[in-house]
Protein backbone atom coordinates (compact mmCIF):
# COMPACT_ATOMS: atom_id res chain seq x y z
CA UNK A 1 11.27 -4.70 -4.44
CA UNK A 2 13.50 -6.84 -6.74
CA UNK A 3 13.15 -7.52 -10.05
CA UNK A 4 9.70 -9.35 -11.20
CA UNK A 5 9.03 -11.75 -14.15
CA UNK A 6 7.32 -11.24 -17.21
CA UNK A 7 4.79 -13.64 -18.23
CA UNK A 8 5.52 -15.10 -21.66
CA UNK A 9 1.87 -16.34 -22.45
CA UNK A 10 -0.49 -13.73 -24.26
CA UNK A 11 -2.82 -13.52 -21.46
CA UNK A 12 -3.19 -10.46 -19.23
CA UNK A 13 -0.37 -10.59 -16.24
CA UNK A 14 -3.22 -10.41 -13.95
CA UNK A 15 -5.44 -13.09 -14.93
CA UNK A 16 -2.26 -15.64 -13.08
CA UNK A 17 -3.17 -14.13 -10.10
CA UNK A 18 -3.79 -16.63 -7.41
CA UNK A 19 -5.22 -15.60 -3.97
CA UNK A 20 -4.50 -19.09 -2.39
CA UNK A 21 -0.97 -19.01 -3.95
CA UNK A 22 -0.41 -15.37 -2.06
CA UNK A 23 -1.93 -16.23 1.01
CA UNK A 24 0.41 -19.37 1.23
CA UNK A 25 3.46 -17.40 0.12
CA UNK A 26 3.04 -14.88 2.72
CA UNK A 27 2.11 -17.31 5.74
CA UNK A 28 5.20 -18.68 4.56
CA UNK A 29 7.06 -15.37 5.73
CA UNK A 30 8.41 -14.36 9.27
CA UNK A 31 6.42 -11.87 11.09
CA UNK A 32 9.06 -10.68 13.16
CA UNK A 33 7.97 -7.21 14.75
CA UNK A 34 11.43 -5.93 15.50
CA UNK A 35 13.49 -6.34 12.40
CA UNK A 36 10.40 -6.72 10.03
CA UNK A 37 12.94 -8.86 7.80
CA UNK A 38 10.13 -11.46 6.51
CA UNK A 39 8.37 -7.50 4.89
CA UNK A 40 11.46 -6.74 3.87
CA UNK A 41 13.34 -9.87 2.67
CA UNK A 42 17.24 -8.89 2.42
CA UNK A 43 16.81 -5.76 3.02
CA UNK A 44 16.50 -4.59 6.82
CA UNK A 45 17.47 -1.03 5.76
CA UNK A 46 15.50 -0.37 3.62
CA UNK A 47 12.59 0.77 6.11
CA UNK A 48 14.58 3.36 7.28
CA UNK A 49 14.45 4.91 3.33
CA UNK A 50 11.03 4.27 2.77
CA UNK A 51 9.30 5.67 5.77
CA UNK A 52 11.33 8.82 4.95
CA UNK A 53 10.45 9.29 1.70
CA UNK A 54 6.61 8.49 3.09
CA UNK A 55 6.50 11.71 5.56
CA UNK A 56 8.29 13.98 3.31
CA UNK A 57 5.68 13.31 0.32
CA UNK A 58 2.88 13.15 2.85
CA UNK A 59 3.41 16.27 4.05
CA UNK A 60 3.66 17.93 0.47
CA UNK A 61 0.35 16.49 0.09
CA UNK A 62 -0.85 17.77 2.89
CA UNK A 63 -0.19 21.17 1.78
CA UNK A 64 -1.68 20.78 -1.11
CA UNK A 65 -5.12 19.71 -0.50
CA UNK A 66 -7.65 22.80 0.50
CA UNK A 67 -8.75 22.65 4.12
CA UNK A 68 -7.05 19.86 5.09
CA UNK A 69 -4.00 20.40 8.23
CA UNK A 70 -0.65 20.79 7.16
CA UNK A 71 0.10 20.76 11.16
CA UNK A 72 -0.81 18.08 14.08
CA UNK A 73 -2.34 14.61 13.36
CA UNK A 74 -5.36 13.86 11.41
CA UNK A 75 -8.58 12.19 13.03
CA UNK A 76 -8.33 8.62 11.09
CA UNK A 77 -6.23 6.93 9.10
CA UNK A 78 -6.05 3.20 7.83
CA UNK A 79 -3.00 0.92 7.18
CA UNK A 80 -4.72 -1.23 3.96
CA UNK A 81 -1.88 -4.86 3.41
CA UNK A 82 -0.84 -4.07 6.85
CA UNK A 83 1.37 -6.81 7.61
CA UNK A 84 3.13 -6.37 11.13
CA UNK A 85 2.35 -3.15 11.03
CA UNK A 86 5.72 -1.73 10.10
CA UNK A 87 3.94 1.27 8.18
CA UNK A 88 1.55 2.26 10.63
CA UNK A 89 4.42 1.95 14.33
CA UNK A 90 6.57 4.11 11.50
CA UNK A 91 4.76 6.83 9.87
CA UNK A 92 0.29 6.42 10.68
CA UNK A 93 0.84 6.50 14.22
CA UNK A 94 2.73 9.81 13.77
CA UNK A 95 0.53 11.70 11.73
CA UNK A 96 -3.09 9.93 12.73
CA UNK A 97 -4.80 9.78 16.58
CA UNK A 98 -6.25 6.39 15.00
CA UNK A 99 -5.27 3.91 12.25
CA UNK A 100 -7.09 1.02 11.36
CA UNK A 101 -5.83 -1.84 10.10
CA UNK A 102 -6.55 -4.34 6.89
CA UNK A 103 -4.72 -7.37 6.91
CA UNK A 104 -5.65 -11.07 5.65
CA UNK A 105 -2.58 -13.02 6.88
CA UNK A 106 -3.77 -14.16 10.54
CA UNK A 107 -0.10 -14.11 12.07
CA UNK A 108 0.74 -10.76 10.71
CA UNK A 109 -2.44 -9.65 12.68
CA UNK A 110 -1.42 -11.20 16.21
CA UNK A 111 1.97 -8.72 15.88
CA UNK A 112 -0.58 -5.55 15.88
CA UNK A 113 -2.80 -7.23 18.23
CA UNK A 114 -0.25 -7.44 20.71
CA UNK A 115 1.47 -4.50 19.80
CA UNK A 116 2.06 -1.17 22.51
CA UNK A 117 -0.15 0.82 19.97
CA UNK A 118 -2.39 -1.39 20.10
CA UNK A 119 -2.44 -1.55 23.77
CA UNK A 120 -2.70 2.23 23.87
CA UNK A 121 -5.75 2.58 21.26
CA UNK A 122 -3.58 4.08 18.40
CA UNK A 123 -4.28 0.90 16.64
CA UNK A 124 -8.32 1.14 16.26
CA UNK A 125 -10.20 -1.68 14.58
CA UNK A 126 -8.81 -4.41 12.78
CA UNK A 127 -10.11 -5.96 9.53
CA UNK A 128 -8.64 -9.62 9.02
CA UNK A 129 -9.46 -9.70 5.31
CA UNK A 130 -7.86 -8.82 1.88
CA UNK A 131 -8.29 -5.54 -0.01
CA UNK A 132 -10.87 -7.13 -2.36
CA UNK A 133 -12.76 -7.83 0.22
CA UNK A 134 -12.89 -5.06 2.51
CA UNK A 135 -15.62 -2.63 2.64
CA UNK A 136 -15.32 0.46 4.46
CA UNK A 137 -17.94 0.91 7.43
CA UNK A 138 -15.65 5.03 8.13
CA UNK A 139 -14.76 7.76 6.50
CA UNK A 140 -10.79 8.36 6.44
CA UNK A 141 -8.29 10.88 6.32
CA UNK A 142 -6.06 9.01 5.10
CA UNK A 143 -5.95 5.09 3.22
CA UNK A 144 -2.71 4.20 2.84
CA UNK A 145 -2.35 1.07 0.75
CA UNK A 146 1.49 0.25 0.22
CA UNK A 147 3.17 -2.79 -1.26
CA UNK A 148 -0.13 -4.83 -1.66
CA UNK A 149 -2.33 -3.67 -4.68
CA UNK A 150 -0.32 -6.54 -6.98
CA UNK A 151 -2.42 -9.21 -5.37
CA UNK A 152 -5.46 -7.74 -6.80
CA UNK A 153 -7.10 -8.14 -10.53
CA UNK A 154 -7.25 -4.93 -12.51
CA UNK A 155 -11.18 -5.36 -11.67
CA UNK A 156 -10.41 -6.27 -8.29
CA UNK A 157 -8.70 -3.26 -7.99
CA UNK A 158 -10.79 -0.87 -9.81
CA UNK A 159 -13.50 -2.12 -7.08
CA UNK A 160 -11.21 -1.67 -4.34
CA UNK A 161 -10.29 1.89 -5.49
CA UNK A 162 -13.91 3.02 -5.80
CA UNK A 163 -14.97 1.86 -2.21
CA UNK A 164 -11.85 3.81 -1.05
CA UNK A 165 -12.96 7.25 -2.60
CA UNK A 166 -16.18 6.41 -1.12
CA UNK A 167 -14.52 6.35 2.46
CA UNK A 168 -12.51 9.18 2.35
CA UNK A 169 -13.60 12.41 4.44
CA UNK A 170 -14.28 15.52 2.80
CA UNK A 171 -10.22 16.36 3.16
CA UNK A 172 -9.19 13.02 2.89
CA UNK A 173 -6.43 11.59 0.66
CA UNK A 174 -5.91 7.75 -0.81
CA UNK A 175 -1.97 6.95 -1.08
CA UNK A 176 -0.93 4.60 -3.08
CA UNK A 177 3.00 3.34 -2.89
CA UNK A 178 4.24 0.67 -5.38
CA UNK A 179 7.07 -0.76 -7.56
CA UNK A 180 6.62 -0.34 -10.94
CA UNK A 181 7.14 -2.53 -13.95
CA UNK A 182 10.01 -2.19 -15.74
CA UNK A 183 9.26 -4.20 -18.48
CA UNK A 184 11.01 -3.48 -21.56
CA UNK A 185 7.96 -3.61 -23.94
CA UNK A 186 5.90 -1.33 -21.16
CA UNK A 187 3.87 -4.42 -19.84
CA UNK A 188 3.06 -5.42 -16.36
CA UNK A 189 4.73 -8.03 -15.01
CA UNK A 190 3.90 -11.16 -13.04
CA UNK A 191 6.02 -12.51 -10.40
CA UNK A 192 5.35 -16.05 -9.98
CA UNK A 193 6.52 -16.18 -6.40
CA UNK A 194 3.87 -14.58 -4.46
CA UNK A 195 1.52 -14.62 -7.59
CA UNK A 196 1.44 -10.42 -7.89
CA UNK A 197 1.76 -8.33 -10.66
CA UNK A 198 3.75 -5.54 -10.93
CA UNK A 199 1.80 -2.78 -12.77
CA UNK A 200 3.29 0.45 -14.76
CA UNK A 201 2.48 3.59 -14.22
CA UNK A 202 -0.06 3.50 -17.45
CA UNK A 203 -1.78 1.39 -15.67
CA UNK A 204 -2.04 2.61 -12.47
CA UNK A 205 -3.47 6.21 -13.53
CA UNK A 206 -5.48 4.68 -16.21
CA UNK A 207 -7.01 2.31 -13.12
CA UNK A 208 -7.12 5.44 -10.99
CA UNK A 209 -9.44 7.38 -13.67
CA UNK A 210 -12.28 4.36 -13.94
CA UNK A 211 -12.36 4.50 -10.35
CA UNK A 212 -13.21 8.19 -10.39
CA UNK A 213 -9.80 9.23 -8.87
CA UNK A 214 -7.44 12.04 -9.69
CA UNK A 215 -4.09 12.48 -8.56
CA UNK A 216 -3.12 15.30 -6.52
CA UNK A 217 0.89 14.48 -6.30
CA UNK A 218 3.07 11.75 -7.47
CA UNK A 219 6.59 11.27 -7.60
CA UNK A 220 9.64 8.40 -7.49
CA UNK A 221 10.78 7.10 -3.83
CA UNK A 222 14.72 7.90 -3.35
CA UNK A 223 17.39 6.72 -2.09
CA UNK A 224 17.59 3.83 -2.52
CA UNK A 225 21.24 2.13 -3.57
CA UNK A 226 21.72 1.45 -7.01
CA UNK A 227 23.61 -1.27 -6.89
CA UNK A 228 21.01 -3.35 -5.62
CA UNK A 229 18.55 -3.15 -8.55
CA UNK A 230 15.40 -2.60 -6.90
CA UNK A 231 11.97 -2.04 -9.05
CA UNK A 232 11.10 1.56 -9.20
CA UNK A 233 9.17 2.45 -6.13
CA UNK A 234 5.97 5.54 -7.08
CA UNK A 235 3.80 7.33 -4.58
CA UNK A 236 0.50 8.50 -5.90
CA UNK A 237 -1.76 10.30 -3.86
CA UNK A 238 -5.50 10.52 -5.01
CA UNK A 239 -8.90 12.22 -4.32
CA UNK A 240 -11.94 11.80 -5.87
CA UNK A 241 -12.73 13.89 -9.31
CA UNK A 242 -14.85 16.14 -9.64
C-alpha cells in the first residue's frame, strides 16, 4: 500500500526476490480475524474502501462477459494469497456458493480453518502453498489473486498466470488487484521489507499477453485519502485470448 523502494543495482527488481525472506516477514504479522490490522498495517479502514471498489468492478465485469450471470452467485470461486481470509468473509462469500482458498503462511490458514464459513462449507478446500506452487485440480469462476503477485518472479508469474487460464470455466474470469509502481523512470520497484516487487502496469499486461490472457476491464481503485500517499491500487480482470 505505501510507498516501495527502488532497487539501485542494474539487476531486474525481481531477481531480489526472496521466498524465505517473505515467508518470514509475513509469519512475522498478526493474523487477527476481526480487525485484519497485521493485512492491513495502519490502515484498519481501508478494507471498508477496497472491498467496495471490488463488488462494484466485479459486477461491471460480470456484465461484460457473454453467458456468464450478472445476477445470484457463481458456482466456484478461489481466494489465491488468502491470508485470514479478509477477501473471501468480504466480497467471495457474497458472490460464490464456494471459494477455495491458497495460502502458504500456516497461521493465516488456522483463521479460515476455524472460521463460521468455514464451518458452514462456504470455505471449500484449502491449499497451504504459495502461488508458484499451486496447481489447479478445478475449473473456476472466478480466481481472485489480490495483494500477492509481488512475491512471484516475472517467470514465476507468467507460470502462475497460465495454470490460472487453464482453470477457469468456460465463463470464468481471473482478477487481478495490485499497487502499482510509481517509479519515476517507469521501473518496478522492490521493497526490501517483505522482499516483493511492485510491478507497473507495462508490466503487468505485457505478463498478461505471454500468458495467453486478455483483459476484459481494468480500471484505478478509489477512494482512497490522499493524504496518506498510498501506491496506486489497479484491478485487471482477464480471460483467456482467443
Amino acid at each position: 500500500m505505501a510507498d516501495a523502494q527502488t532497487t539501485s543495482t542494474d539487476a531486474p527488481p525481481d531477481s531480489h526476490i526472496d521466498h524465505a525472506a517473505s515467508l518470514r516477514y509475513w509469519n512475522s504479522v498478526a493474523a487477527n480475524s476481526k480487525t485484519m490490522l497485521g493485512m492491513l498495517g495502519s490502515y484498519p479502514w481501508y478494507t471498508r474502501i477496497d472491498l467496495r471498489g471490488s463488488k462494484i468492478f466485479l459486477s461491471k465485469v460480470r456484465r461484460m462477459i457473454p453467458n456468464c450471470p450478472t445476477e445470484g452467485k457463481l458456482r466456484l470461486g478461489v481466494d489465491c494469497g488468502a491470508g485470514v481470509g479478509r477477501v473471501t468473509e468480504g466480497l467471495l462469500s457474497q458472490v460464490c456458493e464456494t471459494v477455495d482458498a491458497v495460502e502458504p503462511v500456516e497461521k493465516f490458514l488456522e483463521v479460515i480453518r476455524q472460521s463460521e464459513l468455514k464451518r458452514t462449507g462456504v470455505v471449500g478446500d484449502i491449499y497451504p502453498v504459495g502461488l508458484e506452487g499451486w496447481v489447479p485440480e478445478k475449473q473456476y469462476d472466478l480466481i481472485w489473486t489480490q495483494f500477492c503477485v509481488g512475491h512471484l518472479t516475472d517467470v514465476q508469474l507468467r507460470e502462475y498466470f497460465v495454470r490460472c487460464r487453464e482453470a477457469l470455466s468456460d465463463t470464468g474470469v481471473l482478477v487481478v488487484k495490485e499497487n502499482q509502481s510509481t517509479d519515476p523512470f517507469g521501473l518496478d520497484m522492490f521493497d526490501e521489507e517483505d522482499s516483493s516487487v511492485t510491478r507497473t502496469d507495462e508490466k503487468l499486461r505485457l505478463l498478461f499477453k505471454e500468458a495467453g490472457l486478455g483483459v476484459v476491464a481494468s480500471e484505478l481503485q478509489l477512494g482512497f485519502p490522499k493524504n496518506f500517499r498510498l501506491l496506486p491500487v489497479r484491478f485487471y480482470a482477464l480471460r483467456p485470448l482467443t
